[in-house]
Protein backbone atom coordinates (compact mmCIF):
# COMPACT_ATOMS: atom_id res chain seq x y z
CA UNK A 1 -25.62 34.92 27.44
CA UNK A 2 -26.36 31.19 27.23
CA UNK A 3 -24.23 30.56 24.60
CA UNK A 4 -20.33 30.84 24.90
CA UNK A 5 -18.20 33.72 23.03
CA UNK A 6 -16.11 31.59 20.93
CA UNK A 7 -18.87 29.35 19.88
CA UNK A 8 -21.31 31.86 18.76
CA UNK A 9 -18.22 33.51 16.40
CA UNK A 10 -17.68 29.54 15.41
CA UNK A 11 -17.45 28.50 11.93
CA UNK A 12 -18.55 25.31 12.05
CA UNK A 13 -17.43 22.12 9.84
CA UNK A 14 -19.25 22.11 6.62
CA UNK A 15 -19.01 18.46 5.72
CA UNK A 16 -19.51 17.16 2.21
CA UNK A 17 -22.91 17.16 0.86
CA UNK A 18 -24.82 13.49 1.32
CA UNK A 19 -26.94 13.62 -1.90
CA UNK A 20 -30.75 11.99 -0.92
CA UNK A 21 -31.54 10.78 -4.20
CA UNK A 22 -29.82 7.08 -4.65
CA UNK A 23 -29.04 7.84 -9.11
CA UNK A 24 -26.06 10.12 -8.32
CA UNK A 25 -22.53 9.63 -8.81
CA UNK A 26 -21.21 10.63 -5.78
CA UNK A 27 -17.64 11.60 -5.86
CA UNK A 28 -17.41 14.52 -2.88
CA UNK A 29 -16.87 13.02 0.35
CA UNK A 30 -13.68 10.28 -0.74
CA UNK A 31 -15.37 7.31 0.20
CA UNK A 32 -14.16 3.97 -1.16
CA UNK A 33 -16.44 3.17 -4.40
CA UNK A 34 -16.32 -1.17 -2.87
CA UNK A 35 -17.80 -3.22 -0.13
CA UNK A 36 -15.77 -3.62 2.94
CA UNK A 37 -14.94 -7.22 3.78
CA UNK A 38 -17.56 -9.95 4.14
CA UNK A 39 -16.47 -10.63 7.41
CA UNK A 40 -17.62 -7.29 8.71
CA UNK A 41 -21.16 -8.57 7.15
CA UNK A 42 -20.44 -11.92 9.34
CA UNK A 43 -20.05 -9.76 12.54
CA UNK A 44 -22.98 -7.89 12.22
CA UNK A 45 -25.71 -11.17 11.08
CA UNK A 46 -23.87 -13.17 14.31
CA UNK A 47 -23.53 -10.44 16.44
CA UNK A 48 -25.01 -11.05 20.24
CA UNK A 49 -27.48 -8.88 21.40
CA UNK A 50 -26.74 -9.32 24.99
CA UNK A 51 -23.73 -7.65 24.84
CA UNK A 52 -25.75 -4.07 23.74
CA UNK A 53 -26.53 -4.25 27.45
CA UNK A 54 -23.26 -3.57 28.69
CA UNK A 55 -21.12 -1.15 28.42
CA UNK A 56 -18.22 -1.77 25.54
CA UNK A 57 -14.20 -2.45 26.43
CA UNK A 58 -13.45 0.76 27.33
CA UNK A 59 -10.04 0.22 25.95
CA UNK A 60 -10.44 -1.70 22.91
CA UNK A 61 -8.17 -4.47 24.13
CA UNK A 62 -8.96 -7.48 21.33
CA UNK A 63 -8.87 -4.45 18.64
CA UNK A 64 -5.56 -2.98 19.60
CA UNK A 65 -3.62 -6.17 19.77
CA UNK A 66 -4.43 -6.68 16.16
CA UNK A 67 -3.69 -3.76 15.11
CA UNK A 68 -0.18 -3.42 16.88
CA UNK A 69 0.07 -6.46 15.11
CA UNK A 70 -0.77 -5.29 11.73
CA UNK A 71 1.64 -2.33 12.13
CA UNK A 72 4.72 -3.79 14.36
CA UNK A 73 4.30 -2.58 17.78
CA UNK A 74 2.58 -2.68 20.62
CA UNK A 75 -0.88 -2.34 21.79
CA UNK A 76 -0.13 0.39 25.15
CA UNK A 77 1.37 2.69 21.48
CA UNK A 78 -2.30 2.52 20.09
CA UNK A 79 -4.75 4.78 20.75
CA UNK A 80 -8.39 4.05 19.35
CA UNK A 81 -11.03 6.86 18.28
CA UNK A 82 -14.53 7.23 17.42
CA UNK A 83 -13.29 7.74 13.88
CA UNK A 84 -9.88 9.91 13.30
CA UNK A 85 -11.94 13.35 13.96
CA UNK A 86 -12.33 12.25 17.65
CA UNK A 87 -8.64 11.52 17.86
CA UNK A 88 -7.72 14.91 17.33
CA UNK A 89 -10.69 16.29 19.51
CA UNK A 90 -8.73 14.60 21.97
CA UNK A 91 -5.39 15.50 20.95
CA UNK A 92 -6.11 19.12 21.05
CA UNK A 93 -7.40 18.75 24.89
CA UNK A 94 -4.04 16.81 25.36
CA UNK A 95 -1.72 18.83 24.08
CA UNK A 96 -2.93 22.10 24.06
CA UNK A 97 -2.54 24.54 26.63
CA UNK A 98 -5.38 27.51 26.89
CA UNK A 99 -2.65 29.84 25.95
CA UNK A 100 -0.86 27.87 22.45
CA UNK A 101 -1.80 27.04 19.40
CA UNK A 102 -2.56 24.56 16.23
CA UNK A 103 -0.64 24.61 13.18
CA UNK A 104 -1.44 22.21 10.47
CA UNK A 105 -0.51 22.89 6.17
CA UNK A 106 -2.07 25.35 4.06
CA UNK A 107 -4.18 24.07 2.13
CA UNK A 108 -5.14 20.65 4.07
CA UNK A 109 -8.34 19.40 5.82
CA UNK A 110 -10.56 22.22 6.63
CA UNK A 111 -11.69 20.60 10.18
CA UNK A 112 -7.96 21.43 11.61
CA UNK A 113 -9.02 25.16 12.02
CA UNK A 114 -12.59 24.51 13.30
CA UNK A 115 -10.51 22.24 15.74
CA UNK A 116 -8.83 25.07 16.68
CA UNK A 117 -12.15 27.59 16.73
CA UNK A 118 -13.70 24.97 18.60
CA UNK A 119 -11.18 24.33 21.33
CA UNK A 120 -10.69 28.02 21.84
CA UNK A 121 -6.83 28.91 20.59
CA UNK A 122 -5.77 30.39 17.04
CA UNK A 123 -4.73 27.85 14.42
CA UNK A 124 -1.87 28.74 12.03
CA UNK A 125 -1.72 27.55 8.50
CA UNK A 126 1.65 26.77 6.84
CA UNK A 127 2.48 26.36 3.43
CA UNK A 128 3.64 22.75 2.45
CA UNK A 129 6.93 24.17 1.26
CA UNK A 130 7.74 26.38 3.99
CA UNK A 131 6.85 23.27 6.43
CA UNK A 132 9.62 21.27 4.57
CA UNK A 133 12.42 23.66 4.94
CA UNK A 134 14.83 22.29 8.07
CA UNK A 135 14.08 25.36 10.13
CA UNK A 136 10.90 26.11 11.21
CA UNK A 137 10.01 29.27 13.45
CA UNK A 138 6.41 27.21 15.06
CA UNK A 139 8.56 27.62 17.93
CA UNK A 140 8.07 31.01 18.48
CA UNK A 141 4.68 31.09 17.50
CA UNK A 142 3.50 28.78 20.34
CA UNK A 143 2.44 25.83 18.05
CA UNK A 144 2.18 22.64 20.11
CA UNK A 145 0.41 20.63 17.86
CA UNK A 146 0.43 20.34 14.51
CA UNK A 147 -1.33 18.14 12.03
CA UNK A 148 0.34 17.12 9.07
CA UNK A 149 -2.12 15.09 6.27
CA UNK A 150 0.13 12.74 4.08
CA UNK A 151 -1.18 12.07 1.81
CA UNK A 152 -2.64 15.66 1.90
CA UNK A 153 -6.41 16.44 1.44
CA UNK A 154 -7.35 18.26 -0.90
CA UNK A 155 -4.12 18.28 -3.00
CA UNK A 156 -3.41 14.32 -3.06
CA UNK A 157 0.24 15.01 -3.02
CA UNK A 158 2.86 12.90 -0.62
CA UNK A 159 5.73 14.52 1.35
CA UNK A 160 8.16 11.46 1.92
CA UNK A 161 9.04 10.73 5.60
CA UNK A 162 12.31 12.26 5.03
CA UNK A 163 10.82 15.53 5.37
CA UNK A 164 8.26 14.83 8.10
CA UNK A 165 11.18 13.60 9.98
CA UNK A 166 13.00 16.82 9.78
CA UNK A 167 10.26 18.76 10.83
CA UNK A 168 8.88 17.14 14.08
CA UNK A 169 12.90 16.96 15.25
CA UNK A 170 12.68 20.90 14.64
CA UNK A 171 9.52 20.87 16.53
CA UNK A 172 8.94 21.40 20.47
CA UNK A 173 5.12 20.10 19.92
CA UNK A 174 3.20 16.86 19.13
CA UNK A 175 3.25 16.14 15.56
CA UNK A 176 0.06 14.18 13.81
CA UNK A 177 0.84 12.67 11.13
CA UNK A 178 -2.80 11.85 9.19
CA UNK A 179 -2.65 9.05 7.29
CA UNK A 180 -6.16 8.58 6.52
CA UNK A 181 -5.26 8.17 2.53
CA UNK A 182 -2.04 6.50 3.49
CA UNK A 183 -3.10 2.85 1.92
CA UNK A 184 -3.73 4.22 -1.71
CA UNK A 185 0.16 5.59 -1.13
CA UNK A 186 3.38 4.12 -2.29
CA UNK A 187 4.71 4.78 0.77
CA UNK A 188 3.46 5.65 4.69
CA UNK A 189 5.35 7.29 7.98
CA UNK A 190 4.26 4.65 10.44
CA UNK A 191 7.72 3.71 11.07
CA UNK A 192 8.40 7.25 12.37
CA UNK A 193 5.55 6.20 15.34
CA UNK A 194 6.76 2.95 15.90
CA UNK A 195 10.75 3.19 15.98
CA UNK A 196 11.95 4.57 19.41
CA UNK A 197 13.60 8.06 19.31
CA UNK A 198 10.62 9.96 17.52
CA UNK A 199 9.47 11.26 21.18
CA UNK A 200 6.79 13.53 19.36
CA UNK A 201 5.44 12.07 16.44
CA UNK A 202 1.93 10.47 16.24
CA UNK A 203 0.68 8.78 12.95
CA UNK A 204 -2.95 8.30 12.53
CA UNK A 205 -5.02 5.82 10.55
CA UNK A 206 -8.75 6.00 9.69
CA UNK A 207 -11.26 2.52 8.67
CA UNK A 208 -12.96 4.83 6.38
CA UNK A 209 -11.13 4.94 3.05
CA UNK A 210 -9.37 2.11 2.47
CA UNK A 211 -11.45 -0.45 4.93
CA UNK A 212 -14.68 1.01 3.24
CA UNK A 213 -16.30 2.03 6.73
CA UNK A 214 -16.76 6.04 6.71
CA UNK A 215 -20.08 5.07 7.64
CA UNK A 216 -18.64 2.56 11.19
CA UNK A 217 -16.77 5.76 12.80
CA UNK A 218 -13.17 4.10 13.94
CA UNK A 219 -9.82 5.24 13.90
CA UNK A 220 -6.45 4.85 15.80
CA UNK A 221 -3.17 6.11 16.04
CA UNK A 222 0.18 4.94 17.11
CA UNK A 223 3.04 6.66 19.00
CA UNK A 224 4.89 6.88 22.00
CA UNK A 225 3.32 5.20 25.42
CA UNK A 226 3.58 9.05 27.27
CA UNK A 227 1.92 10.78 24.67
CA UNK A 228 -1.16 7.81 23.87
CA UNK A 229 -1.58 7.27 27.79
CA UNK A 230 -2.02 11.32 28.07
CA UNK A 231 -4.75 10.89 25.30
CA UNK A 232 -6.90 7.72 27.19
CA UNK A 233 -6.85 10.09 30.10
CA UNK A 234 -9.19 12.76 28.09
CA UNK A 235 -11.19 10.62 25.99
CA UNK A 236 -14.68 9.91 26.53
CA UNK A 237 -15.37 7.00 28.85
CA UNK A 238 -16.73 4.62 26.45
CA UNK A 239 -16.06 6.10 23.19
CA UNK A 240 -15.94 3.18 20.39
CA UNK A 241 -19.06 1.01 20.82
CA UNK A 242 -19.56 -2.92 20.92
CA UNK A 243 -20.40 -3.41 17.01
CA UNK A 244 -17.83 -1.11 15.51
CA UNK A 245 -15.03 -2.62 17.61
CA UNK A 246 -16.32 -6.07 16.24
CA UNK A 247 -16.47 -4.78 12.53
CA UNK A 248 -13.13 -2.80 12.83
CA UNK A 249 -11.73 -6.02 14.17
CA UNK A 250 -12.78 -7.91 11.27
CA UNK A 251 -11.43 -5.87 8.72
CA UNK A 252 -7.91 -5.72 10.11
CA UNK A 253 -7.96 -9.50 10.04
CA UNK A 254 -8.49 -9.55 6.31
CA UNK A 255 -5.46 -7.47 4.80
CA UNK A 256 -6.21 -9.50 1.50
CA UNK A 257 -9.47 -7.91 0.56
CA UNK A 258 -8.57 -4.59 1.75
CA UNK A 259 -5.38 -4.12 -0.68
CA UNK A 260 -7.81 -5.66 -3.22
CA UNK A 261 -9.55 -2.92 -3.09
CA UNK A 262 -7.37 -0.28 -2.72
CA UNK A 263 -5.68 -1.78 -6.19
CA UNK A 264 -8.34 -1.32 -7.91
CA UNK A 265 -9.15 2.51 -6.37
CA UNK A 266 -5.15 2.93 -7.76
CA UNK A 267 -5.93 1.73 -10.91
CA UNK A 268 -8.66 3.95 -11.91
CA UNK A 269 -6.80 7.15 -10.07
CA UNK A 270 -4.32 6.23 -12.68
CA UNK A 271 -6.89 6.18 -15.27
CA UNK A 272 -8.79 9.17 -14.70
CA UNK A 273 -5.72 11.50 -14.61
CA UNK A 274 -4.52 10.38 -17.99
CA UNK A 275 -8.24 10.98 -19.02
CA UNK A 276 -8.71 14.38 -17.38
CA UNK A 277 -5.13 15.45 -19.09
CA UNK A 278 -5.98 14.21 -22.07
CA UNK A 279 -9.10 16.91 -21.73
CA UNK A 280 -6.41 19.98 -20.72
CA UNK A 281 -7.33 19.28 -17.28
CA UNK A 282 -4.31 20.43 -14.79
CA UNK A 283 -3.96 17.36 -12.34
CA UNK A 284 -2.00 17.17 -8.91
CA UNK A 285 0.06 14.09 -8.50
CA UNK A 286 -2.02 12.17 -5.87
CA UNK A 287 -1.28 9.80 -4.06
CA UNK A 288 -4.54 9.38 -2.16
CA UNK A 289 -8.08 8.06 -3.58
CA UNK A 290 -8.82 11.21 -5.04
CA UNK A 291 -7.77 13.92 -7.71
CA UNK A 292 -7.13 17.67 -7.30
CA UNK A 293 -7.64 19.31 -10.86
CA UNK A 294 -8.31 22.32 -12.75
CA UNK A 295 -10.04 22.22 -15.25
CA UNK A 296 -8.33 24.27 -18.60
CA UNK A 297 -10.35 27.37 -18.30
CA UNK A 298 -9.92 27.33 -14.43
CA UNK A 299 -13.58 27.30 -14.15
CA UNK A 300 -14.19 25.19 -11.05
CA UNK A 301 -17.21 26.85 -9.53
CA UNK A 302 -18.60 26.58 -13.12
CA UNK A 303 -17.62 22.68 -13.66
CA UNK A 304 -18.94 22.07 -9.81
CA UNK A 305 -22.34 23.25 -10.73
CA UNK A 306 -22.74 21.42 -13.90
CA UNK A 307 -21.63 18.48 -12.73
CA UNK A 308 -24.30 18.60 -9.86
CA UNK A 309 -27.21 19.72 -12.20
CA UNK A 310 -26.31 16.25 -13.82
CA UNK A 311 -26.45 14.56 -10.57
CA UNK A 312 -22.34 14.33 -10.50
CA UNK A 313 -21.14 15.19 -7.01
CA UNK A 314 -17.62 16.56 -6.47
CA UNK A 315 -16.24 18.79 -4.13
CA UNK A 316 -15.43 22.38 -4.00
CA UNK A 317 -13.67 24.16 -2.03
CA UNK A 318 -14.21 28.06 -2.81
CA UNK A 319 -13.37 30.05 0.53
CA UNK A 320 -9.40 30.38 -0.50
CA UNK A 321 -7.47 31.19 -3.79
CA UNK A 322 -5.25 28.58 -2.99
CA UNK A 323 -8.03 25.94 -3.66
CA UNK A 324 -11.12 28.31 -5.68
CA UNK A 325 -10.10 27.32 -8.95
CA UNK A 326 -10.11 23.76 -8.70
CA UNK A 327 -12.85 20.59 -7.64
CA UNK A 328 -11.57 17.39 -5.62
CA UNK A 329 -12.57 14.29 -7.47
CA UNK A 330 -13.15 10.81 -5.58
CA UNK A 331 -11.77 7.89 -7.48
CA UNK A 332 -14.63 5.71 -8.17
CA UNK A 333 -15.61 2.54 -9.69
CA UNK A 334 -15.06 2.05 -13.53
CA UNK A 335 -18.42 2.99 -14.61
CA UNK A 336 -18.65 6.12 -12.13
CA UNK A 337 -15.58 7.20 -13.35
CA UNK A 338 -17.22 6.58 -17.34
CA UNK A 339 -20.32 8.47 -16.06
CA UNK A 340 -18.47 11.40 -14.70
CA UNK A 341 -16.09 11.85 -17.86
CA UNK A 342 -19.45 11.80 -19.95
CA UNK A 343 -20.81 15.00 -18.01
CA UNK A 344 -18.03 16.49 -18.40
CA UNK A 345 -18.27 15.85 -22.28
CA UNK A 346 -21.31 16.92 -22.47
């Protein structure tokens, strides 16, 4: 057989749907509604040409000093990925023997599993609450990496770094800490990366939401030197090309219009959920750029496919009863928010 064992039993990914037609709201996939800075439009009209023939910095050298920068450390604690999925592609060939596993919460992002599948050891799901309690028996069920989303996708809902604290000091793995909604947050764990002591925590930050580049493909993480010099020694060779180092470089070095934009993303979170209440709607407290809600008769499946008959894209998420009976919203601009509240009027 051609094809390996594992893969042909593989579930793969199923990302969200990318909608053809250009007139749709499009709400599913938790991209930021704004532009990304105009200096990553200055990087790509000035960019040289003549450096496509050569191969990029294979270790993002100009990129990571501004970043340790940006989040008060230093550049050998920063890893950089071809967006934060490659990260923990790499992570799991890091830290995972052949004979362990992956943990991550119950509900969270459906990838962690696949991850799992895809690398070739069983993934356990834990319930947030049961995470949070100060014992933990991951030990005994060979867990030696676990991903933790905070903010968490698909709920929205923040577990302070109190508790994320407690449970990687419990833990004999690697702890992720996924921070790709982290900006739209009142508060973040990076401090729990960059203050010695924390031997096994990694916190991970993605340029798609909150820099407005899903469609560039960067992210990084920060932790301790052992663990991010164990991850350059698996990555691909030259994994972040020449123009999205330049972009992702530019962005960093414009804080201003970022937080702009995540301000306004907060504001019309806060917005929507009053409006969505207001309907009966049962909203999760997020803390992320999207909402988690049911809607009063708990007919998700139902709202999901009227929404997308009137060219209204959320997401849902119907393979568990823990997530079946409600959609995942994407906090868009003002008048995608106005459009989406009408079809669900209507």
């Amino acid at each position: 057989m051609m094809i390996a064992k594992y893969v042909q039993k593989l579930e793969a990914y199923t990302p969200g749907e990318q909608p053809k037609l250009k007139s749709v709201v499009k709400l599913n996939t938790n991209e930021n509604p704004y532009p990304p800075s105009p200096r990553c439009a200055q990087v790509l009209k000035n960019f040289d040409l003549d450096k496509l023939r050569r191969y990029p910095d294979p270790v993002f050298a100009e990129l990571r000093e501004a970043l340790a920068k940006l989040n008060g450390t230093k550049a050998e604690n920063i890893f950089v990925g071809n967006g934060s999925d490659e990260i923990l592609s790499v992570a799991a060939r890091a830290f995972v023997e052949d004979d362990e596993k992956i943990g991550s919460l119950d509900p969270s992002y459906s990838l962690y599993k696949t991850l799992a599948d895809i690398r070739n050891v069983p993934w356990v799901g834990i319930d947030t609450a049961e995470a949070e309690k100060p014992k933990m028996e991951l030990r005994d069920k060979k867990v030696s990496l676990f991903l933790w989303t905070n903010p968490n996708a698909p709920t929205g809902v923040f577990a302070p770094e109190k508790k994320i604290k407690a449970f990687a000091k419990a833990f004999s793995g690697v702890v992720i800490v996924d921070e790709a909604y982290a900006d739209f947050a009142k508060e973040n764990s990076m401090a729990l990366a960059v203050k010695r002591g924390n031997r096994n925590v990694i916190v991970m930050r993605t340029f798609s939401k909150s820099y407005s580049l899903a469609g560039l493909r960067v992210g990084y993480c920060v932790g301790p030197k052992d663990l991010i010099d164990a991850m350059y020694k698996v990555k691909d060779s030259y994994n972040v090309d020449a123009v999205a180092q330049a972009i992702a470089l530019a962005a960093v070095k414009d804080q201003k219009w970022m937080l702009r934009n995540v301000a306004r993303v907060v504001k019309e979170r806060a917005k929507l959920t009053k409006e969505l209440q207001n309907r009966g709607w049962d909203v999760m407290p997020s803390e992320s750029n999207f909402l988690f809600a049911r809607p009063p008769k708990g007919n998700a499946k139902e709202i999901f496919e009227n929404l997308k008959s009137k060219n209204v894209f959320v997401r849902y998420f119907p393979s568990s009863p823990k997530t079946s009976d409600r959609i995942r919203i994407t906090v868009g601009t003002c008048d995608e928010m106005k459009a989406l509240l009408a079809a669900i009027d209507f």
